[in-house]
Protein backbone atom coordinates (compact mmCIF):
# COMPACT_ATOMS: atom_id res chain seq x y z
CA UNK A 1 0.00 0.00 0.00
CA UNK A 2 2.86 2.70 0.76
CA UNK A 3 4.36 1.54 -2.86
CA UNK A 4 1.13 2.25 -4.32
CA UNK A 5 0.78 5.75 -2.60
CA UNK A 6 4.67 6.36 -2.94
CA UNK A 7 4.02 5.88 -6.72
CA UNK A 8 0.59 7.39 -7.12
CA UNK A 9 2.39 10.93 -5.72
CA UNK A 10 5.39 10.67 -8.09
CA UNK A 11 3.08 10.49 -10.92
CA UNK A 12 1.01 13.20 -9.55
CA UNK A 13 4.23 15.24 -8.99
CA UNK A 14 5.55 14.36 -12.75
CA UNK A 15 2.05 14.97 -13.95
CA UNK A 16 1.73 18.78 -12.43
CA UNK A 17 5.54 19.87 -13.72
CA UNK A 18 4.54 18.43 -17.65
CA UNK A 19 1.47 21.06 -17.07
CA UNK A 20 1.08 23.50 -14.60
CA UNK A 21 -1.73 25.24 -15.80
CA UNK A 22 -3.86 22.05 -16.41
CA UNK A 23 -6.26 22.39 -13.31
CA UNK A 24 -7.90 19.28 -12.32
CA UNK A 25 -10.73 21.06 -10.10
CA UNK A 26 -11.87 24.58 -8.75
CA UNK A 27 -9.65 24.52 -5.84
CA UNK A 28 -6.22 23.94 -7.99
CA UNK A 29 -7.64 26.94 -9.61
CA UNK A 30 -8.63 29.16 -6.71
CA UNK A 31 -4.61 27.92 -5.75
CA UNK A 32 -3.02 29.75 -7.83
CA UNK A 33 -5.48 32.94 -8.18
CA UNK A 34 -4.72 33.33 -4.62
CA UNK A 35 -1.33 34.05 -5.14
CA UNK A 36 -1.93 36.74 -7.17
CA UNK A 37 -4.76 38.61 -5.31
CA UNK A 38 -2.97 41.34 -5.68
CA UNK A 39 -4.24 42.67 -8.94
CA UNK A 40 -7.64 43.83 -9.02
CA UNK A 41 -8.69 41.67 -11.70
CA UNK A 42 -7.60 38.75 -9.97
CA UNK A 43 -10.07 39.85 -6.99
CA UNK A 44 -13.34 40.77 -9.39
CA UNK A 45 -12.89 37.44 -10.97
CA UNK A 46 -12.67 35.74 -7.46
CA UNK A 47 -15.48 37.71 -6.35
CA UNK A 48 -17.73 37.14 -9.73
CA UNK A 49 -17.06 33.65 -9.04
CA UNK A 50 -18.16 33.54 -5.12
CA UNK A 51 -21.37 35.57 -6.39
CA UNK A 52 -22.23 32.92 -8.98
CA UNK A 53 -21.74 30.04 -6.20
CA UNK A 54 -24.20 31.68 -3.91
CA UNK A 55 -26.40 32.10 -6.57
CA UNK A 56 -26.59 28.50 -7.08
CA UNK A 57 -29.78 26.97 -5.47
CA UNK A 58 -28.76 23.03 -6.75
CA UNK A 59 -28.30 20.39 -7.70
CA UNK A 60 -31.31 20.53 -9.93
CA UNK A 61 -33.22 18.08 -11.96
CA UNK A 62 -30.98 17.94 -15.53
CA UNK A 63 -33.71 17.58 -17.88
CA UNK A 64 -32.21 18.94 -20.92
CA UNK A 65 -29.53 18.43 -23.13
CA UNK A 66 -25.92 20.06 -22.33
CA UNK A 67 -24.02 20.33 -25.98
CA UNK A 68 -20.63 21.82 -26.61
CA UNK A 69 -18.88 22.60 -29.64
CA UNK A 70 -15.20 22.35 -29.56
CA UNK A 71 -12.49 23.04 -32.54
CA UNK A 72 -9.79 25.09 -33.54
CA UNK A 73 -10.18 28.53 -34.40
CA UNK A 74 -11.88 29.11 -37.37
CA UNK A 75 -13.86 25.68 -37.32
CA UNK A 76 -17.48 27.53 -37.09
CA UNK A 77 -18.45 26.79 -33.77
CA UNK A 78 -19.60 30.15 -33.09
CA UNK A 79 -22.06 29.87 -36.09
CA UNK A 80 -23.11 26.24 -35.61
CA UNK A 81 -23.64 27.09 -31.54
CA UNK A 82 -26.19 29.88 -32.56
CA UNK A 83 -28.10 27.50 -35.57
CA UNK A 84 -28.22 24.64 -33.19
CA UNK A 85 -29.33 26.98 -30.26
CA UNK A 86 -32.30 28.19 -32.76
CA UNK A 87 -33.25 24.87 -33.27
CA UNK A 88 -33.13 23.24 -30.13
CA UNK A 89 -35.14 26.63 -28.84
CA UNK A 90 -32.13 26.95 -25.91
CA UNK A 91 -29.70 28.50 -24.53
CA UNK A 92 -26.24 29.86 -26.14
CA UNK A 93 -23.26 30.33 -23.64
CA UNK A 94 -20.01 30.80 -24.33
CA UNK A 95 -16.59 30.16 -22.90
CA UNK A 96 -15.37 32.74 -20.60
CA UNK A 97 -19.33 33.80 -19.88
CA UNK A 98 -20.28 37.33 -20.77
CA UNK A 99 -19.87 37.80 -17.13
CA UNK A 100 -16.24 37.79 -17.28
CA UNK A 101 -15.46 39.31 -20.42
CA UNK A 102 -14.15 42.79 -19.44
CA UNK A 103 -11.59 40.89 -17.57
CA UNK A 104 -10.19 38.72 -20.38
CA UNK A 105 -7.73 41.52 -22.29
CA UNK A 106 -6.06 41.39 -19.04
CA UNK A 107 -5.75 38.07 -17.93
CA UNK A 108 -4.66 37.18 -22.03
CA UNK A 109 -1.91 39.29 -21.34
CA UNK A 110 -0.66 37.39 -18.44
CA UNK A 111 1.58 34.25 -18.33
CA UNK A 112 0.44 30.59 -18.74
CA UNK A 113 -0.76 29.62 -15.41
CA UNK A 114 -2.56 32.72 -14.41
CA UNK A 115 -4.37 33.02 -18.06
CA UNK A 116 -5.24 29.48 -17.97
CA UNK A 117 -6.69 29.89 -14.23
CA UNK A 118 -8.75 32.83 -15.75
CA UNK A 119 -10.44 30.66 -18.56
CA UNK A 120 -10.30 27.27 -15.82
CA UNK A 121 -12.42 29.37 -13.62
CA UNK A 122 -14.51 30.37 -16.40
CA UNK A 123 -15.79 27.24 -16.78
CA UNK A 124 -17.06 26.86 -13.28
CA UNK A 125 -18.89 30.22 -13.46
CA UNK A 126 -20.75 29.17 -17.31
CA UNK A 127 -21.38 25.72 -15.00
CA UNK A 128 -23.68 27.56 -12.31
CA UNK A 129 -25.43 29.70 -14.43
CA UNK A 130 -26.29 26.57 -16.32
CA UNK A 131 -27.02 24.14 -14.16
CA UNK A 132 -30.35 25.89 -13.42
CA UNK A 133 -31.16 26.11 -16.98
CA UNK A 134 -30.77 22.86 -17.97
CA UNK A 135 -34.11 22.03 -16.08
CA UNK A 136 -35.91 23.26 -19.18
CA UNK A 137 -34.34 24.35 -21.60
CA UNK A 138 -30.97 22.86 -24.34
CA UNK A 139 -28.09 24.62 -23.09
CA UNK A 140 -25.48 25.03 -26.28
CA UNK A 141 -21.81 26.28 -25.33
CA UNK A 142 -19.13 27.29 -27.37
CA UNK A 143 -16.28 25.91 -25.92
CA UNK A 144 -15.65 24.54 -22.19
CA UNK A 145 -13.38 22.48 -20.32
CA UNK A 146 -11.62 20.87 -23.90
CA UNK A 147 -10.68 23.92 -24.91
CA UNK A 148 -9.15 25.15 -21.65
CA UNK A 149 -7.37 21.78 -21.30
CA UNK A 150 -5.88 21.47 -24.61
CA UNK A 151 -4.49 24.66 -25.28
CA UNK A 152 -2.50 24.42 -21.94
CA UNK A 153 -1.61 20.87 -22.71
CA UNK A 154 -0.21 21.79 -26.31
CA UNK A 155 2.24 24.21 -24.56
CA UNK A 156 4.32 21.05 -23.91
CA UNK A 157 6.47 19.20 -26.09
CA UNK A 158 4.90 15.79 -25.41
CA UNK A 159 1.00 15.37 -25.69
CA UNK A 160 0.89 12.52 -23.46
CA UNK A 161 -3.21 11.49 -22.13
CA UNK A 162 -5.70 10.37 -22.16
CA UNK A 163 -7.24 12.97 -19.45
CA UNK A 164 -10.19 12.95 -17.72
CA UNK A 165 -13.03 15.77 -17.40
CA UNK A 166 -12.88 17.27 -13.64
CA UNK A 167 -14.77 15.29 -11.53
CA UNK A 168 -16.73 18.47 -9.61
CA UNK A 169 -17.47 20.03 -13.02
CA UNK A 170 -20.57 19.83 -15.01
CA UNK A 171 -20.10 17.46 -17.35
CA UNK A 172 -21.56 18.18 -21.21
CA UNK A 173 -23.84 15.10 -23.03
CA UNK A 174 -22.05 15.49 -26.30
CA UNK A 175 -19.14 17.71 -27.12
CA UNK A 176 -18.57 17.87 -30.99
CA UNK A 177 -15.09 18.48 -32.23
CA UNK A 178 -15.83 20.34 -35.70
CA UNK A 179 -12.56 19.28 -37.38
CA UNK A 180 -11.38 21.75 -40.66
CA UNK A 181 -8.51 21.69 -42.91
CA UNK A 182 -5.96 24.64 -41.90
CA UNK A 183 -6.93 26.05 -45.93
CA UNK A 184 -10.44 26.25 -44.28
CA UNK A 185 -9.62 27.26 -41.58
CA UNK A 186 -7.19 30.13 -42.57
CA UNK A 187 -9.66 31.49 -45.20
CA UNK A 188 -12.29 31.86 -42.23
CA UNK A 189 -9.79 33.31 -40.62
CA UNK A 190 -8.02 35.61 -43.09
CA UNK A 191 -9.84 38.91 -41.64
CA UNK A 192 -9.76 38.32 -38.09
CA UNK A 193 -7.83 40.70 -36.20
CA UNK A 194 -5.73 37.76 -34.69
CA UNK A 195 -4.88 37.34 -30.85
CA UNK A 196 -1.62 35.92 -29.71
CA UNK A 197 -3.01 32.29 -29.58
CA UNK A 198 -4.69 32.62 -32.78
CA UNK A 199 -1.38 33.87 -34.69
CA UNK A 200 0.27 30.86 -33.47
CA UNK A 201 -1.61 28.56 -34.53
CA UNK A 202 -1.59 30.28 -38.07
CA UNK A 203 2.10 30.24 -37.47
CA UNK A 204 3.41 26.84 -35.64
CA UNK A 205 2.18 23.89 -37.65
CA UNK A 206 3.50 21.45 -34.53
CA UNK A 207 1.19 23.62 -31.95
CA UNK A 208 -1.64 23.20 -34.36
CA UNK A 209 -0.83 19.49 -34.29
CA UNK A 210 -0.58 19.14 -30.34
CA UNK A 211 -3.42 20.97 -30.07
CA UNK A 212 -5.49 18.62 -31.92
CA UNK A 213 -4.11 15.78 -30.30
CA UNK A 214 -4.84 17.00 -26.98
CA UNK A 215 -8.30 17.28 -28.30
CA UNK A 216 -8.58 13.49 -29.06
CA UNK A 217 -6.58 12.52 -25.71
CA UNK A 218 -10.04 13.79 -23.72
CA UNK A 219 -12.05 11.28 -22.38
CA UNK A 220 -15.53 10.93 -20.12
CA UNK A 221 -16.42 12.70 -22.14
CA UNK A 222 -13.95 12.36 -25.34
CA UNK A 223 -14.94 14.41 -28.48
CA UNK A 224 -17.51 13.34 -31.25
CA UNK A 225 -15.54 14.41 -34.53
CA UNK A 226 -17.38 16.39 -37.15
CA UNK A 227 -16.40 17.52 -40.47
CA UNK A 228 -16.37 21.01 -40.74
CA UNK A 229 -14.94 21.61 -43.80
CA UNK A 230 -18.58 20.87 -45.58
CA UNK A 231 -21.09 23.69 -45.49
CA UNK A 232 -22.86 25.22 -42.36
CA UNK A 233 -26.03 23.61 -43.46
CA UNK A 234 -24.95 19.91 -44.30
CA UNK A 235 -22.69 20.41 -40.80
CA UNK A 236 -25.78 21.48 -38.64
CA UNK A 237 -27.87 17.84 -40.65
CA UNK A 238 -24.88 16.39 -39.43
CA UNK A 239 -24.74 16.86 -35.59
CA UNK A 240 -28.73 16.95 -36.00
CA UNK A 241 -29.21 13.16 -37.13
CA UNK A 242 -26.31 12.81 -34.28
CA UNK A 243 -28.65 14.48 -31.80
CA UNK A 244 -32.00 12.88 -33.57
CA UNK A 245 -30.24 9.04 -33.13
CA UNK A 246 -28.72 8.75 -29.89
CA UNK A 247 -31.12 11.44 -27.56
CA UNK A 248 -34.75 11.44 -29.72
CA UNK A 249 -34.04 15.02 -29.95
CA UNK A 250 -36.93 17.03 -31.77
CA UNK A 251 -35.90 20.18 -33.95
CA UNK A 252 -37.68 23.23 -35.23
C-alpha cells in the first residue's frame, strides 16, 4: 500500500511539472489565483465567481440536453452554436461567460498559469449559471473544459493522455469536435484581427498538431468528430441526425 501511494504521488508530482496550468478542479484553480490577489482583476474574478456560487440553489433536476462545440479557431463553432441553439429553442453560452469578459484583455496578457486559471475558472462560473437552466431548456456552449485543457496541454512538447473531465465540473452530453482543414480554416480566418493564440496557430504547424491531439486525448467525455470543412447547413444535418439518433431530440 505505501508503494502504491509512494508511486501514485510521483506520478502526480511528474504529472503537475509536464502542465502547470492544467487544473484538475476549482480549488487547484482558486490555488493559484490566490497568489496573485494582488491585482484587481484577480479579486473581481474571485469575487464574480463567489457571487455565482451563492447564486446556485442546486443540484437541480438535468432535464435537458448540455451540448458543446469544440475546434480550432476558425472551425465555425460560433455559427453552428447559434443555428443549433435556434433549433433546439435553448440557450447559447459561451466560454469565458459574458460575465467575465471585461476581464479577459487582461488576464490574455498574463503568463500561462494565471491566463489558464482565468479561462479554468470560467468554466465553473458558465457551470452555475447553467445548471439551473438545464431544467428546461438545451443549453449550447461554445467551448468549455476541452478547450481550456488542450491549449494548456499543447504548450508542452509531449501530448501525453488520455485525461479525464474534472470530476466536480458539469459534465456536457455530447461535445462535438468540428474538425477543418488549416486552408479552411485560414480562409475563415483571413480577416480576423488575430490574438496571440490565434497567430500561433496560423504560425506553428507542430502547436496546431498538439493541439489537436490533446483534443482526441479527452475522455468521459472524449470528443464526437465532425467535419467542418462541408457547409454550415450539411454540418448542422450532421450533428442533427447525431442528436436525432442517440437522444430522440426534436428540432424546429
Amino acid at each position: 500500500m505505501h508503494d502504491l501511494r509512494t508511486t501514485v504521488t510521483l506520478l502526480l508530482t511528474v504529472w503537475l511539472k509536464m502542465f502547470p496550468s492544467l487544473f484538475k478542479n476549482v480549488d487547484s484553480v482558486l490555488a493559484i489565483l490566490e497568489k496573485h490577489v494582488h491585482f484587481d482583476e484577480v479579486k473581481e474574478l474571485l469575487r464574480i465567481y463567489e457571487a455565482q456560487k451563492l447564486l446556485y440553489k442546486g443540484p437541480y433536476k438535468k432535464e435537458k440536453l448540455f451540448i458543446v462545440l469544440e475546434g480550432l479557431d476558425g472551425s465555425g463553432k460560433s455559427t453552428l452554436a447559434k443555428i443549433l441553439t435556434a433549433k433546439l429553442k435553448g440557450t447559447m453560452r459561451t466560454s469565458p461567460p459574458q460575465c467575465l469578459t471585461r476581464l479577459r484583455a487582461f488576464f490574455d496578457g498574463q503568463e500561462p498559469p494565471l491566463r489558464r486559471a482565468f479561462y479554468s475558472l470560467g468554466n465553473y462560473v458558465l457551470s452555475y449559471e447553467a445548471a439551473s437552466e438545464l431544467e428546461t431548456r438545451h443549453v449550447i456552449v461554445d467551448r468549455f473544459w476541452h478547450s481550456t485543457a488542450s491549449y494548456a496541454i499543447a504548450e508542452n512538447d509531449t501530448v501525453g493522455g488520455p485525461y479525464d473531465w474534472p470530476e466536480d465540473l458539469l459534465k456536457p452530453d455530447v461535445v462535438f469536435f468540428l474538425a477543418v482543414s488549416e486552408r479552411i480554416r485560414a480562409e475563415r480566418m483571413r480577416y480576423r484581427v488575430l490574438t496571440g493564440e490565434e497567430g500561433r496557430l496560423k504560425d506553428d504547424s507542430l502547436f496546431r498538431e498538439r493541439l489537436y491531439n490533446a483534443f482526441m486525448a479527452m475522455r468521459n467525455p472524449g470528443v464526437m468528430k465532425i467535419d467542418g470543412d462541408l457547409t454550415v447547413n450539411k454540418v448542422t444535418v450532421n450533428i442533427m441526425d447525431v442528436l436525432k439518433a442517440k437522444y430522440n431530440i426534436a428540432f424546429s
